[in-house]
PDB file of N, CA and C in Angstrom:
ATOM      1  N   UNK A   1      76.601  27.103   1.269  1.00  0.00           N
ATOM      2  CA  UNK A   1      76.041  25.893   1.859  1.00  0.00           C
ATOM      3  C   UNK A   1      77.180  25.021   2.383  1.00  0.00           C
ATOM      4  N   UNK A   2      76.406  24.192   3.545  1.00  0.00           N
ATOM      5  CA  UNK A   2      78.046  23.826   3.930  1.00  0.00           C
ATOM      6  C   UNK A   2      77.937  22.203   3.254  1.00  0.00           C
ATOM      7  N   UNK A   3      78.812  21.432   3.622  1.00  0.00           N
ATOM      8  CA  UNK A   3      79.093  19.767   2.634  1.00  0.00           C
ATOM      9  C   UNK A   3      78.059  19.008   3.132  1.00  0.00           C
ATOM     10  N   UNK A   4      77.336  19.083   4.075  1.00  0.00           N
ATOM     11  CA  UNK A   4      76.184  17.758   4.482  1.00  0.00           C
ATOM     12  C   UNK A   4      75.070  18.731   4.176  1.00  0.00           C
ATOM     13  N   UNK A   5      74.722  19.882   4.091  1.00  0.00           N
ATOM     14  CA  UNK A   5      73.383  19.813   2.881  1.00  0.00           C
ATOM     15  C   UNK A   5      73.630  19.723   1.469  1.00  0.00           C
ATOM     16  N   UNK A   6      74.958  19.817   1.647  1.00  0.00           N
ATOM     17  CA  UNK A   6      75.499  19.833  -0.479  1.00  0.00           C
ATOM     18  C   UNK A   6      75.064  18.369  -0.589  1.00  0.00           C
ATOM     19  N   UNK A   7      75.321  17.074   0.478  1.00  0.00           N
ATOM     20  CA  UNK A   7      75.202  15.739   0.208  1.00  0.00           C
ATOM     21  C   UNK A   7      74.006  15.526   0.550  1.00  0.00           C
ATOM     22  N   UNK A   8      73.479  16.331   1.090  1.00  0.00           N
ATOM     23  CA  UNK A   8      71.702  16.008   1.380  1.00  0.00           C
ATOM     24  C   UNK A   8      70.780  15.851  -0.065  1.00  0.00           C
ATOM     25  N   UNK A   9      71.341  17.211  -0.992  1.00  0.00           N
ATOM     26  CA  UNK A   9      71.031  17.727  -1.845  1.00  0.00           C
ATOM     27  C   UNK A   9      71.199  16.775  -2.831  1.00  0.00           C
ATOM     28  N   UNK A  10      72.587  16.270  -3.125  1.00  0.00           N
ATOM     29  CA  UNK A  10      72.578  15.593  -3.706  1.00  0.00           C
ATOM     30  C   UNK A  10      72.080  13.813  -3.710  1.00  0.00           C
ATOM     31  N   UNK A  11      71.962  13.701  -2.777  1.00  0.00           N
ATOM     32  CA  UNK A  11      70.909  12.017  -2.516  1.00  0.00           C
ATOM     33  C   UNK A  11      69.748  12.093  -2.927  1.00  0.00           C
ATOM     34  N   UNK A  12      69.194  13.398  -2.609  1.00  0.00           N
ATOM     35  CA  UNK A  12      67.587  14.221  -3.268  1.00  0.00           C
ATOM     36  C   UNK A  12      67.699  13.609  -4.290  1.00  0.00           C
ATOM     37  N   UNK A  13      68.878  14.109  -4.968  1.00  0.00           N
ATOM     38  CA  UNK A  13      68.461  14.768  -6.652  1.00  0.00           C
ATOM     39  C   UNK A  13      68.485  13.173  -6.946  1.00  0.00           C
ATOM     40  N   UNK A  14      69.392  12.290  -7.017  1.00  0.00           N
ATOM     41  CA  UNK A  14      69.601  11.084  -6.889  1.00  0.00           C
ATOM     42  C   UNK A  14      68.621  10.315  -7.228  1.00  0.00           C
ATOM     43  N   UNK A  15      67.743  10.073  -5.798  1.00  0.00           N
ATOM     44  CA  UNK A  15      66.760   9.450  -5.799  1.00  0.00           C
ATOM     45  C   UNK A  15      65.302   9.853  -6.567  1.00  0.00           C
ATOM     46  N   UNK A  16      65.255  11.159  -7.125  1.00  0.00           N
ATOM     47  CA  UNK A  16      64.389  11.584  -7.833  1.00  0.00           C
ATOM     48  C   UNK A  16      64.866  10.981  -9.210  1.00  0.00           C
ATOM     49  N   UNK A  17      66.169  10.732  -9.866  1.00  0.00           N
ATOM     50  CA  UNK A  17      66.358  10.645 -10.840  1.00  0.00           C
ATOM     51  C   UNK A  17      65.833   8.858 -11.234  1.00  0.00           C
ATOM     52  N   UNK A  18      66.463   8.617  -9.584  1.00  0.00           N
ATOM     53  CA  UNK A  18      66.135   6.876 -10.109  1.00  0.00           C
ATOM     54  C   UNK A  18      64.425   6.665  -9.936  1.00  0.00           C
ATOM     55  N   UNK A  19      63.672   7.405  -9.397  1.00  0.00           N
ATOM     56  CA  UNK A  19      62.572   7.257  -9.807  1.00  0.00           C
ATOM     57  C   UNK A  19      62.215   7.246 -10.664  1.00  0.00           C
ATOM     58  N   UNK A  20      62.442   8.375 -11.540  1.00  0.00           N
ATOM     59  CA  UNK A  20      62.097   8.455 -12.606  1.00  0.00           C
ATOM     60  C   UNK A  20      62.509   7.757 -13.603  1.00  0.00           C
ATOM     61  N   UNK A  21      63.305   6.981 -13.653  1.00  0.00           N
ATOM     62  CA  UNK A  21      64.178   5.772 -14.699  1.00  0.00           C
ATOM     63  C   UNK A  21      62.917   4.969 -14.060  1.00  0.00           C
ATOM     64  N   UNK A  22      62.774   4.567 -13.019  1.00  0.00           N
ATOM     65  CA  UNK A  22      61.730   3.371 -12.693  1.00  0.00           C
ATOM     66  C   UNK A  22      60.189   3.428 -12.891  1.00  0.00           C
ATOM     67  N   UNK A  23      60.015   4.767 -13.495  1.00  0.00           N
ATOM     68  CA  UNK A  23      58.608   5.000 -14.386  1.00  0.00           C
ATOM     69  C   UNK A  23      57.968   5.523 -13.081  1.00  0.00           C
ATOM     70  N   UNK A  24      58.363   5.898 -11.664  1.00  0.00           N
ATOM     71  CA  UNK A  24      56.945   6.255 -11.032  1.00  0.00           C
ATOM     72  C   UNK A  24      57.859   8.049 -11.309  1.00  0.00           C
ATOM     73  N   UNK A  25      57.042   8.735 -10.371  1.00  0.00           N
ATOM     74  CA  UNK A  25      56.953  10.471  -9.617  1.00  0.00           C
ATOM     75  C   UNK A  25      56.977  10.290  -8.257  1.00  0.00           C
ATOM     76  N   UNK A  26      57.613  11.472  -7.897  1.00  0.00           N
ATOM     77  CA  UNK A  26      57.199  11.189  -6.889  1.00  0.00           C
ATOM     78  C   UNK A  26      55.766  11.448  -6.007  1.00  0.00           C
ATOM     79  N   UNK A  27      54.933  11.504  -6.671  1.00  0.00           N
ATOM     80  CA  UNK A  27      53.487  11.644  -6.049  1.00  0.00           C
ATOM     81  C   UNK A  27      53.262  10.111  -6.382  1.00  0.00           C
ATOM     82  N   UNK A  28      53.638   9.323  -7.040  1.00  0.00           N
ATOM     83  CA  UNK A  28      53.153   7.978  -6.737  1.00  0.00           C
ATOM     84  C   UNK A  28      53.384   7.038  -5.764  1.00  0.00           C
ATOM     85  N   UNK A  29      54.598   7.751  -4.976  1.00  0.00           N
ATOM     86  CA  UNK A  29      54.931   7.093  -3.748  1.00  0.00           C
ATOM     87  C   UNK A  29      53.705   7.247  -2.618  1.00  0.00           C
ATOM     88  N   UNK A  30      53.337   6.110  -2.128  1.00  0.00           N
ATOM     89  CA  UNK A  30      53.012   6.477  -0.728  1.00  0.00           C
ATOM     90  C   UNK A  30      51.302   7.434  -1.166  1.00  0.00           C
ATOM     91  N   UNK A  31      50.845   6.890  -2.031  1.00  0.00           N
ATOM     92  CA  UNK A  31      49.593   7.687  -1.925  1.00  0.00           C
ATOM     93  C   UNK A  31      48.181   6.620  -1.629  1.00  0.00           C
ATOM     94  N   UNK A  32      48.722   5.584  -1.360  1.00  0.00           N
ATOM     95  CA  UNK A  32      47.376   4.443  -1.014  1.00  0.00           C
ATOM     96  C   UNK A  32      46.388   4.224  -2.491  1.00  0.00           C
ATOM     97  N   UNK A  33      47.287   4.319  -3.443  1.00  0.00           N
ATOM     98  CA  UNK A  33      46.247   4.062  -4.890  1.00  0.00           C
ATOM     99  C   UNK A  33      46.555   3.111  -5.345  1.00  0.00           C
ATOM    100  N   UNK A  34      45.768   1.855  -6.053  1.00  0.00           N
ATOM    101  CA  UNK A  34      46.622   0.821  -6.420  1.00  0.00           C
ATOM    102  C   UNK A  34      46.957   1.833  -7.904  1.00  0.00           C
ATOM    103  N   UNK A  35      47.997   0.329  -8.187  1.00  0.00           N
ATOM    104  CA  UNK A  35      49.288   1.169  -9.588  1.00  0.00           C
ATOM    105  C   UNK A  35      48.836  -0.054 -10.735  1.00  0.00           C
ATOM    106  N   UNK A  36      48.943   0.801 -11.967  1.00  0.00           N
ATOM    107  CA  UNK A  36      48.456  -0.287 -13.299  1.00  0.00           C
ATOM    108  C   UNK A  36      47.106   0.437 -13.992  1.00  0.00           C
ATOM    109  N   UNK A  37      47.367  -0.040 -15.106  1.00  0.00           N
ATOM    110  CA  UNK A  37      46.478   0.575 -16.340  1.00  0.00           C
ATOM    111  C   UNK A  37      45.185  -0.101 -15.898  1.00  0.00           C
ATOM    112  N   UNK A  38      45.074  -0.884 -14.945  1.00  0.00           N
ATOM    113  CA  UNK A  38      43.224  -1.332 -14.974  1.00  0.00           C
ATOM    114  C   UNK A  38      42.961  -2.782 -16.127  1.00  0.00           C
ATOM    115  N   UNK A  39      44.070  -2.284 -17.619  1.00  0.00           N
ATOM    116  CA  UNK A  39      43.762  -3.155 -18.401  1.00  0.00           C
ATOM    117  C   UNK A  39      43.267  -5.218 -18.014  1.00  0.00           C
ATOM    118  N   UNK A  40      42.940  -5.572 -18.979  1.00  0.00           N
ATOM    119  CA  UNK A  40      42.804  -7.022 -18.582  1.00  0.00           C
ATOM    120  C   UNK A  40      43.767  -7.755 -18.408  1.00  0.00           C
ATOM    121  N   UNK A  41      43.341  -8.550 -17.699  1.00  0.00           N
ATOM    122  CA  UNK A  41      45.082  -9.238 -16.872  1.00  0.00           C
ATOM    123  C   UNK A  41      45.113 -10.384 -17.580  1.00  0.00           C
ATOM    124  N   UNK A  42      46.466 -10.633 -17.948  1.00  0.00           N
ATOM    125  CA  UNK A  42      47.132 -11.804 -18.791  1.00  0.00           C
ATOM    126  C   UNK A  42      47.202 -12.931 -17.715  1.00  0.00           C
ATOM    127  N   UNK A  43      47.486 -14.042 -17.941  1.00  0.00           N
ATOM    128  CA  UNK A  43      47.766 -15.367 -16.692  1.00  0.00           C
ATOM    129  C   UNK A  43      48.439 -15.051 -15.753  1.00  0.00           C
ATOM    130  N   UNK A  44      49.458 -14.202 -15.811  1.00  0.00           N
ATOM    131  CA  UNK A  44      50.689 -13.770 -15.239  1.00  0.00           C
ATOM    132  C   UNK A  44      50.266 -12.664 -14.009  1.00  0.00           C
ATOM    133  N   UNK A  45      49.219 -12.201 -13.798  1.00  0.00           N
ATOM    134  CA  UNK A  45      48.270 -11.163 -13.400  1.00  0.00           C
ATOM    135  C   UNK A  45      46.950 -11.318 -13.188  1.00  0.00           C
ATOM    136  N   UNK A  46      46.413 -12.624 -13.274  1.00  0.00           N
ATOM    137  CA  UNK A  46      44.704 -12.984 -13.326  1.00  0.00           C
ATOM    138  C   UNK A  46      44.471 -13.153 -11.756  1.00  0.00           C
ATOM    139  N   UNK A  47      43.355 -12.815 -11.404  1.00  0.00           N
ATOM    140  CA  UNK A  47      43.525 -13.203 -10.054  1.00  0.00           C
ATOM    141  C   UNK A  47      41.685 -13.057  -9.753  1.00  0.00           C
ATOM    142  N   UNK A  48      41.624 -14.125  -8.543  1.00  0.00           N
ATOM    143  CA  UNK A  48      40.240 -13.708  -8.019  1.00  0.00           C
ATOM    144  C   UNK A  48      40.096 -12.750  -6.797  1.00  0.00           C
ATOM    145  N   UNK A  49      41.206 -13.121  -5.976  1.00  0.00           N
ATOM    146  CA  UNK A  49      41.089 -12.024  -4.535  1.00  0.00           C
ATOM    147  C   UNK A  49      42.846 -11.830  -4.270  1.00  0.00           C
ATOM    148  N   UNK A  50      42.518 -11.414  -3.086  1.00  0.00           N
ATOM    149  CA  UNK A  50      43.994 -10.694  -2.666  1.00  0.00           C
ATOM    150  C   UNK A  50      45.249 -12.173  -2.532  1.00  0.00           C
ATOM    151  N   UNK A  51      44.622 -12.952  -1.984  1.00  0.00           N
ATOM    152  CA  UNK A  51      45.390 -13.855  -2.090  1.00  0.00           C
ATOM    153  C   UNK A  51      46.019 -14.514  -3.020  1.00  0.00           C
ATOM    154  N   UNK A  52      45.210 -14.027  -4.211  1.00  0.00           N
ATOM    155  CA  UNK A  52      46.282 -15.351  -5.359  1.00  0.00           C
ATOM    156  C   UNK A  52      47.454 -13.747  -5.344  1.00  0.00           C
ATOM    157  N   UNK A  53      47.674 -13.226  -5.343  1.00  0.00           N
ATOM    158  CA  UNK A  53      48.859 -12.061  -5.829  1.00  0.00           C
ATOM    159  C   UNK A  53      49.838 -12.109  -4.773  1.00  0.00           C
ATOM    160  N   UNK A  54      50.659 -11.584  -5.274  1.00  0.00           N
ATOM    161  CA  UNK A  54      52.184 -11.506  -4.476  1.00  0.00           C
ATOM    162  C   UNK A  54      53.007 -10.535  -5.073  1.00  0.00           C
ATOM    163  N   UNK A  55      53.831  -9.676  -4.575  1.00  0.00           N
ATOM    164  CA  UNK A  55      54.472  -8.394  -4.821  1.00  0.00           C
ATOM    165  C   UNK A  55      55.862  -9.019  -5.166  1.00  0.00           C
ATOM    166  N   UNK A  56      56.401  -8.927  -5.989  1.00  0.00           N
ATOM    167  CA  UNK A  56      57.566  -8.911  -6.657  1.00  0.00           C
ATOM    168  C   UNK A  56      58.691  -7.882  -7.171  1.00  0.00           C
ATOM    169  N   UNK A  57      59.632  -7.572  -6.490  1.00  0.00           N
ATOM    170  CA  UNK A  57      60.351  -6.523  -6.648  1.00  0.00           C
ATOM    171  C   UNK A  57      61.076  -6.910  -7.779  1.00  0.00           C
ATOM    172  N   UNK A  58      61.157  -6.139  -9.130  1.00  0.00           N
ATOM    173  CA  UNK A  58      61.274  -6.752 -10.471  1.00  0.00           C
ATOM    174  C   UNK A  58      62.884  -6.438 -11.156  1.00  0.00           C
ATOM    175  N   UNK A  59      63.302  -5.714 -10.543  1.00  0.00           N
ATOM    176  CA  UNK A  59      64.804  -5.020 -10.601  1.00  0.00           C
ATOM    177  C   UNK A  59      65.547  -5.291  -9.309  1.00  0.00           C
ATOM    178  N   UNK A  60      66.661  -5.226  -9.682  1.00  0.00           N
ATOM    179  CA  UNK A  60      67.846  -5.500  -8.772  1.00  0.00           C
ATOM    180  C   UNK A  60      67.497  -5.033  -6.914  1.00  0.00           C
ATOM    181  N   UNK A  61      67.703  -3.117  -7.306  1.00  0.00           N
ATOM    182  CA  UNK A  61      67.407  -3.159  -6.415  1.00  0.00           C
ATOM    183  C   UNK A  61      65.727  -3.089  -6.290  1.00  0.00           C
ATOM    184  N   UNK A  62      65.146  -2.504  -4.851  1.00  0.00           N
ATOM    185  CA  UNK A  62      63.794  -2.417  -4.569  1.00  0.00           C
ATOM    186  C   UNK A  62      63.296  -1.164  -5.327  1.00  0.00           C
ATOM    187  N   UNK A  63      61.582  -1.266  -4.356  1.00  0.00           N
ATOM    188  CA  UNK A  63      60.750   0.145  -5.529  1.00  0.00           C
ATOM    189  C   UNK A  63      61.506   1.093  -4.304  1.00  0.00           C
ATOM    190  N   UNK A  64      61.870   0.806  -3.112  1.00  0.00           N
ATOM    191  CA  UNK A  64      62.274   2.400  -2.214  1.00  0.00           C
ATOM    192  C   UNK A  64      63.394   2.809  -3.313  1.00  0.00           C
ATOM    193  N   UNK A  65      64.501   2.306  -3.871  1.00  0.00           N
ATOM    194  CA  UNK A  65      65.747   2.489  -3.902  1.00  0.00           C
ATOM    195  C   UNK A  65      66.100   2.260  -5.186  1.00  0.00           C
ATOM    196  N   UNK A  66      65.118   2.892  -6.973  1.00  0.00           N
ATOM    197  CA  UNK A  66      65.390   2.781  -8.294  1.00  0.00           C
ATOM    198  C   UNK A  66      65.246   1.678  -8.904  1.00  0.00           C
ATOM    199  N   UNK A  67      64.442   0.249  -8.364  1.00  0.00           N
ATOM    200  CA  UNK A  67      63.693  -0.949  -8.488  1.00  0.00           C
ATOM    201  C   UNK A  67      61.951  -0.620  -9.359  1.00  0.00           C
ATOM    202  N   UNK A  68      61.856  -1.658  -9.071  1.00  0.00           N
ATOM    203  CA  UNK A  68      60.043  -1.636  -9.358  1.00  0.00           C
ATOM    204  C   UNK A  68      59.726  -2.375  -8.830  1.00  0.00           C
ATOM    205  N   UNK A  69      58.469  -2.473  -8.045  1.00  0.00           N
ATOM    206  CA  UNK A  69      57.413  -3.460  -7.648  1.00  0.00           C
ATOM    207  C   UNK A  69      56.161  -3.599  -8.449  1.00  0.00           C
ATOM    208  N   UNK A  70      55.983  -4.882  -8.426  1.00  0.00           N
ATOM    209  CA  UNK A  70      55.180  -5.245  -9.987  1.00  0.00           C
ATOM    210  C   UNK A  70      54.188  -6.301  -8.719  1.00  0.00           C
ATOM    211  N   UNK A  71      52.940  -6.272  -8.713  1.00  0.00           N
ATOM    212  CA  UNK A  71      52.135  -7.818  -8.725  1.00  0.00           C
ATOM    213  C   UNK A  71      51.951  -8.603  -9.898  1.00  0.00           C
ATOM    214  N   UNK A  72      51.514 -10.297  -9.368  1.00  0.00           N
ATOM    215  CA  UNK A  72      51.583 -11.290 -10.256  1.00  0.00           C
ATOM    216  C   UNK A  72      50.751 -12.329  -9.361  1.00  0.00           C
ATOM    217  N   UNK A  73      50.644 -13.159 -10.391  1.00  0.00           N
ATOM    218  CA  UNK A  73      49.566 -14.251  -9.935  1.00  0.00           C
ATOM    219  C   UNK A  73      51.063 -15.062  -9.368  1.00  0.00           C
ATOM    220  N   UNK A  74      50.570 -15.903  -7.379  1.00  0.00           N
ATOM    221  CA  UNK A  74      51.541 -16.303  -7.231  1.00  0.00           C
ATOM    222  C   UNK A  74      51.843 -17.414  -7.982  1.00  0.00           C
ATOM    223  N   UNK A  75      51.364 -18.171  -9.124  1.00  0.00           N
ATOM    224  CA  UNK A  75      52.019 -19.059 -10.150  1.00  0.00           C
ATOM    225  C   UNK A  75      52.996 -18.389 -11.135  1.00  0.00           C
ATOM    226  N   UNK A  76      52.811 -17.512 -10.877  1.00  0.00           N
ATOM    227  CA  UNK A  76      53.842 -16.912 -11.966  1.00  0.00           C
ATOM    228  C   UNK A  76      54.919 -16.021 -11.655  1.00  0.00           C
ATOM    229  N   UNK A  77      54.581 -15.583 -10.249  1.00  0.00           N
ATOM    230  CA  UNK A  77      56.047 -14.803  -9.549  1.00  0.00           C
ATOM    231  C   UNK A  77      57.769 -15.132  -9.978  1.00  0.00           C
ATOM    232  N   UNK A  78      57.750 -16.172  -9.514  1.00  0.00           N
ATOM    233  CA  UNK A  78      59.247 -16.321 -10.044  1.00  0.00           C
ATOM    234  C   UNK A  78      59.590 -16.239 -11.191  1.00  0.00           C
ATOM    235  N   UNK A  79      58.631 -15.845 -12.286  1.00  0.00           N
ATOM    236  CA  UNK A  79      59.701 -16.568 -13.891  1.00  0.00           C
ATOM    237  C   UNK A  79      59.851 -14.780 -14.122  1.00  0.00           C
ATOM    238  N   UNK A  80      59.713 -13.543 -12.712  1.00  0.00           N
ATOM    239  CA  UNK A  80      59.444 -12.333 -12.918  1.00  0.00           C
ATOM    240  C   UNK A  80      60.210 -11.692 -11.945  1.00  0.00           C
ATOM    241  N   UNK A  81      61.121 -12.323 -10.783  1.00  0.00           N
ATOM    242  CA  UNK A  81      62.296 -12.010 -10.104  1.00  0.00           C
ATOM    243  C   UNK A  81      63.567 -11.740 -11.389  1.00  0.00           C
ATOM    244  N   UNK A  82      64.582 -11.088 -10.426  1.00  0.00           N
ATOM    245  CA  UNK A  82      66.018 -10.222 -11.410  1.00  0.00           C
ATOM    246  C   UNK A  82      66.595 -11.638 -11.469  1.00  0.00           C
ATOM    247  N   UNK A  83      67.599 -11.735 -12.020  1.00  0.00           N
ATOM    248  CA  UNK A  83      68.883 -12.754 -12.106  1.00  0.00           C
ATOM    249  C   UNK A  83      69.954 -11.966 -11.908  1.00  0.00           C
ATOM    250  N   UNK A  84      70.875 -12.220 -11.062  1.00  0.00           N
ATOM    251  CA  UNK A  84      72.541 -12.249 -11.048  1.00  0.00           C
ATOM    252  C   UNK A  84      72.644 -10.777 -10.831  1.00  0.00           C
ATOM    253  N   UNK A  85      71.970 -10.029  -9.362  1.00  0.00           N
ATOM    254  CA  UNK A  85      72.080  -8.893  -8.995  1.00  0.00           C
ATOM    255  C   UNK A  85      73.122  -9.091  -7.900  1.00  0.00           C
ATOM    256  N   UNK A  86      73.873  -7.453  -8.025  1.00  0.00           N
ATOM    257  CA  UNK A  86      75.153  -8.043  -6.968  1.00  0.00           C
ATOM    258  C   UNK A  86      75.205  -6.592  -6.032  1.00  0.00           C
ATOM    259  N   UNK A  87      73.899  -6.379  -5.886  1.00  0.00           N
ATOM    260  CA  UNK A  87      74.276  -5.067  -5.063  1.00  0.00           C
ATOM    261  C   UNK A  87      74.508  -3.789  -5.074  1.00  0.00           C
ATOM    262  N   UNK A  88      75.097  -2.711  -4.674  1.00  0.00           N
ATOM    263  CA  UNK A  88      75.018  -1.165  -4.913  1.00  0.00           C
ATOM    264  C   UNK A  88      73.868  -0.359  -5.094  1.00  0.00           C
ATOM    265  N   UNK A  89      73.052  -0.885  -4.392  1.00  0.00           N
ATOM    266  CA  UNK A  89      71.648  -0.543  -4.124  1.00  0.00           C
ATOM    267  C   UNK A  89      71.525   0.899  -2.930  1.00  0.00           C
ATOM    268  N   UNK A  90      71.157   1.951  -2.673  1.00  0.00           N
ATOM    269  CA  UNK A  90      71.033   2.698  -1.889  1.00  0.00           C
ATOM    270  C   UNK A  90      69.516   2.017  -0.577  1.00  0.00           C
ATOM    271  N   UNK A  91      69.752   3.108   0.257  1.00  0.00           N
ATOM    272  CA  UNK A  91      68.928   2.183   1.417  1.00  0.00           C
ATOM    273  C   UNK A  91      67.440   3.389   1.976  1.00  0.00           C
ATOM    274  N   UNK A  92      67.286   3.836   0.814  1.00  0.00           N
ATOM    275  CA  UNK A  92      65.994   4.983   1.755  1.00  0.00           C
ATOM    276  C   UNK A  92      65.260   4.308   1.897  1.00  0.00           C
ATOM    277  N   UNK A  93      64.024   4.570   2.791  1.00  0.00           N
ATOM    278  CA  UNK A  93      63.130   4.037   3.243  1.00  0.00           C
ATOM    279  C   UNK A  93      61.671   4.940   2.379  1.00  0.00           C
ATOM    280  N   UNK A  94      60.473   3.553   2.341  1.00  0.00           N
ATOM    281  CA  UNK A  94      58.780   4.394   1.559  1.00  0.00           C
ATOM    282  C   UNK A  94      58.417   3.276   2.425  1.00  0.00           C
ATOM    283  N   UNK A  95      56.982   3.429   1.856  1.00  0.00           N
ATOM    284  CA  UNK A  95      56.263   2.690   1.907  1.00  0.00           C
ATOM    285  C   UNK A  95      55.930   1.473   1.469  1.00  0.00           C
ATOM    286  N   UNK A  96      55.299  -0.051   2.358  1.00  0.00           N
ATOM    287  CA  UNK A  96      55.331  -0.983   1.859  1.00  0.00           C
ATOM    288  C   UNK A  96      54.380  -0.768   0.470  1.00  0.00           C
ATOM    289  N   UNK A  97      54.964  -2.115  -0.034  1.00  0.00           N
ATOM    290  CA  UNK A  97      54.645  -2.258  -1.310  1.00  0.00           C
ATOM    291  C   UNK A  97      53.294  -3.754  -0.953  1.00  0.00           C
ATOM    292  N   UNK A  98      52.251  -3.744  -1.399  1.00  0.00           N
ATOM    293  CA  UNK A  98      51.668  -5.072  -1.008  1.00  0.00           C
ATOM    294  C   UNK A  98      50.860  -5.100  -2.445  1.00  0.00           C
ATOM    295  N   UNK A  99      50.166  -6.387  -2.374  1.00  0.00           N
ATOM    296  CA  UNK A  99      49.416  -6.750  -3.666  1.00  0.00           C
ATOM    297  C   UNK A  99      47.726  -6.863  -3.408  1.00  0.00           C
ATOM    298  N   UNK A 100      47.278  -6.695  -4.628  1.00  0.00           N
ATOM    299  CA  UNK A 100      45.619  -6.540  -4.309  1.00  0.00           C
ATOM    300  C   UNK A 100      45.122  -6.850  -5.324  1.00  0.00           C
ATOM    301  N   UNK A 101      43.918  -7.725  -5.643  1.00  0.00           N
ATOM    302  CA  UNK A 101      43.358  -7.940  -7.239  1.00  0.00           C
ATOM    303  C   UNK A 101      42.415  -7.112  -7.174  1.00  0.00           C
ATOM    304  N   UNK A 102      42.369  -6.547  -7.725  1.00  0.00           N
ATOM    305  CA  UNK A 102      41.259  -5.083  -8.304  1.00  0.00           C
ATOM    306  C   UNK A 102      40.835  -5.539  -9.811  1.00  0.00           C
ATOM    307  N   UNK A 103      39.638  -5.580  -9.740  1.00  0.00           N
ATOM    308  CA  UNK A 103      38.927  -5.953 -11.261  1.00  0.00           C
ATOM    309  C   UNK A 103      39.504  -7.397 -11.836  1.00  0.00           C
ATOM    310  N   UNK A 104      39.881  -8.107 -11.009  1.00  0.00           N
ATOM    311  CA  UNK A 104      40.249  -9.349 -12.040  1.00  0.00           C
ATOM    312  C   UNK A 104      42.134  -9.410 -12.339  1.00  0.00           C
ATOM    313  N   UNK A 105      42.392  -8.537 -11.987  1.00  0.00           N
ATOM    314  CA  UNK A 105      44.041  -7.965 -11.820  1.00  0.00           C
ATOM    315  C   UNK A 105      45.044  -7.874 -11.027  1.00  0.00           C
ATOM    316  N   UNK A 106      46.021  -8.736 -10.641  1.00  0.00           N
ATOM    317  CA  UNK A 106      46.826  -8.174  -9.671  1.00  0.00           C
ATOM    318  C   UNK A 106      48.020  -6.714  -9.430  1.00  0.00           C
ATOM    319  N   UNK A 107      47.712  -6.104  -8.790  1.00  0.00           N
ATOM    320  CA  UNK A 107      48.181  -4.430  -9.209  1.00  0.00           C
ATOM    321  C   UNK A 107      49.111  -4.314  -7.400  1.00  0.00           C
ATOM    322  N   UNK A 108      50.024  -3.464  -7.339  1.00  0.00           N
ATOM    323  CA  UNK A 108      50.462  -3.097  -6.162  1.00  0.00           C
ATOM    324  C   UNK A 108      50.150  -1.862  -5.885  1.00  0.00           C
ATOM    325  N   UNK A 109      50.030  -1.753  -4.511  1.00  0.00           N
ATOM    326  CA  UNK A 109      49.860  -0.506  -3.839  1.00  0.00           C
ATOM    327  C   UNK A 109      51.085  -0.390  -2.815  1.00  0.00           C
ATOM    328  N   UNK A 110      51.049   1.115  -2.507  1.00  0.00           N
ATOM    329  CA  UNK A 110      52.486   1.418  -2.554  1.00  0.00           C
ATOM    330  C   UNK A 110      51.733   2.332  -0.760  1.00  0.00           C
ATOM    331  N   UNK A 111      51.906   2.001   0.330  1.00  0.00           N
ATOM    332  CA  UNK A 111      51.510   2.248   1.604  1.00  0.00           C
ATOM    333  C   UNK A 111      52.073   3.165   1.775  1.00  0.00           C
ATOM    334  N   UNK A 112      51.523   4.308   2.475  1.00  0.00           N
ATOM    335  CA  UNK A 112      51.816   5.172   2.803  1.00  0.00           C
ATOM    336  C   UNK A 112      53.388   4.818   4.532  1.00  0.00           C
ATOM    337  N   UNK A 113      54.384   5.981   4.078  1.00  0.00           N
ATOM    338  CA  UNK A 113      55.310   5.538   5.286  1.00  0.00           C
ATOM    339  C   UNK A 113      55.140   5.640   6.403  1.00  0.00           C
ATOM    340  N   UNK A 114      54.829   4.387   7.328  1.00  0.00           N
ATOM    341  CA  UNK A 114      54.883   4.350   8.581  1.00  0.00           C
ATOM    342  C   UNK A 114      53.701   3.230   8.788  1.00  0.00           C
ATOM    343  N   UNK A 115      53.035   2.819   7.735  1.00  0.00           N
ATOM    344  CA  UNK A 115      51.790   2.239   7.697  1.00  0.00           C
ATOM    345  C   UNK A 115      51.706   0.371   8.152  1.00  0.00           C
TER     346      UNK A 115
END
């Protein structure tokens, strides 16, 4: 193999690994399902429609790039942003991340790429 599929190979493996530290698969990318146990939503997560929620990328870097994207009631977004991130983040590209209250819950869905 020559050195730019050896480095192809290895960004693969990479980004599979930081997925998986960030709790998704990769079949959870990009499949148009909202994400979350369904369970009952705490204050932090209560919501009546799409609008009270807001997507919050909860780690340094984003959900493309070994992050998480989490929804939240927008009263409670900020006390649920990182502190004192300084970068070294990789740059692939997914799908947007947006927010939706489903059952009383704010949950993210993860858009399919290009959407």
């Amino acid at each position: 193999m020559n050195r730019r599929v050896l480095r192809m190979l290895g960004l693969l493996l990479w980004a599979l690994a930081a997925l998986a530290c960030a709790g998704a698969s990769p079949g959870d990318m990009g499949n148009g399902q909202p994400q979350g146990d369904g369970a009952s939503a705490g204050p932090a997560t209560a919501c009546q429609s799409d609008a009270d929620c807001v997507v919050v990328e909860t780690a340094c870097c984003d959900h493309c790039n070994g992050g998480k994207a989490e929804a939240f009631n927008k009263a409670h977004a900020n006390e649920h942003r990182p502190q004192g991130c300084g970068g070294g983040c990789t740059r692939l590209g997914c799908g947007d991340a947006i927010a939706v209250c489903e059952n009383n819950t704010c949950q993210v869905e993860i858009l399919p790429l290009g959407s």
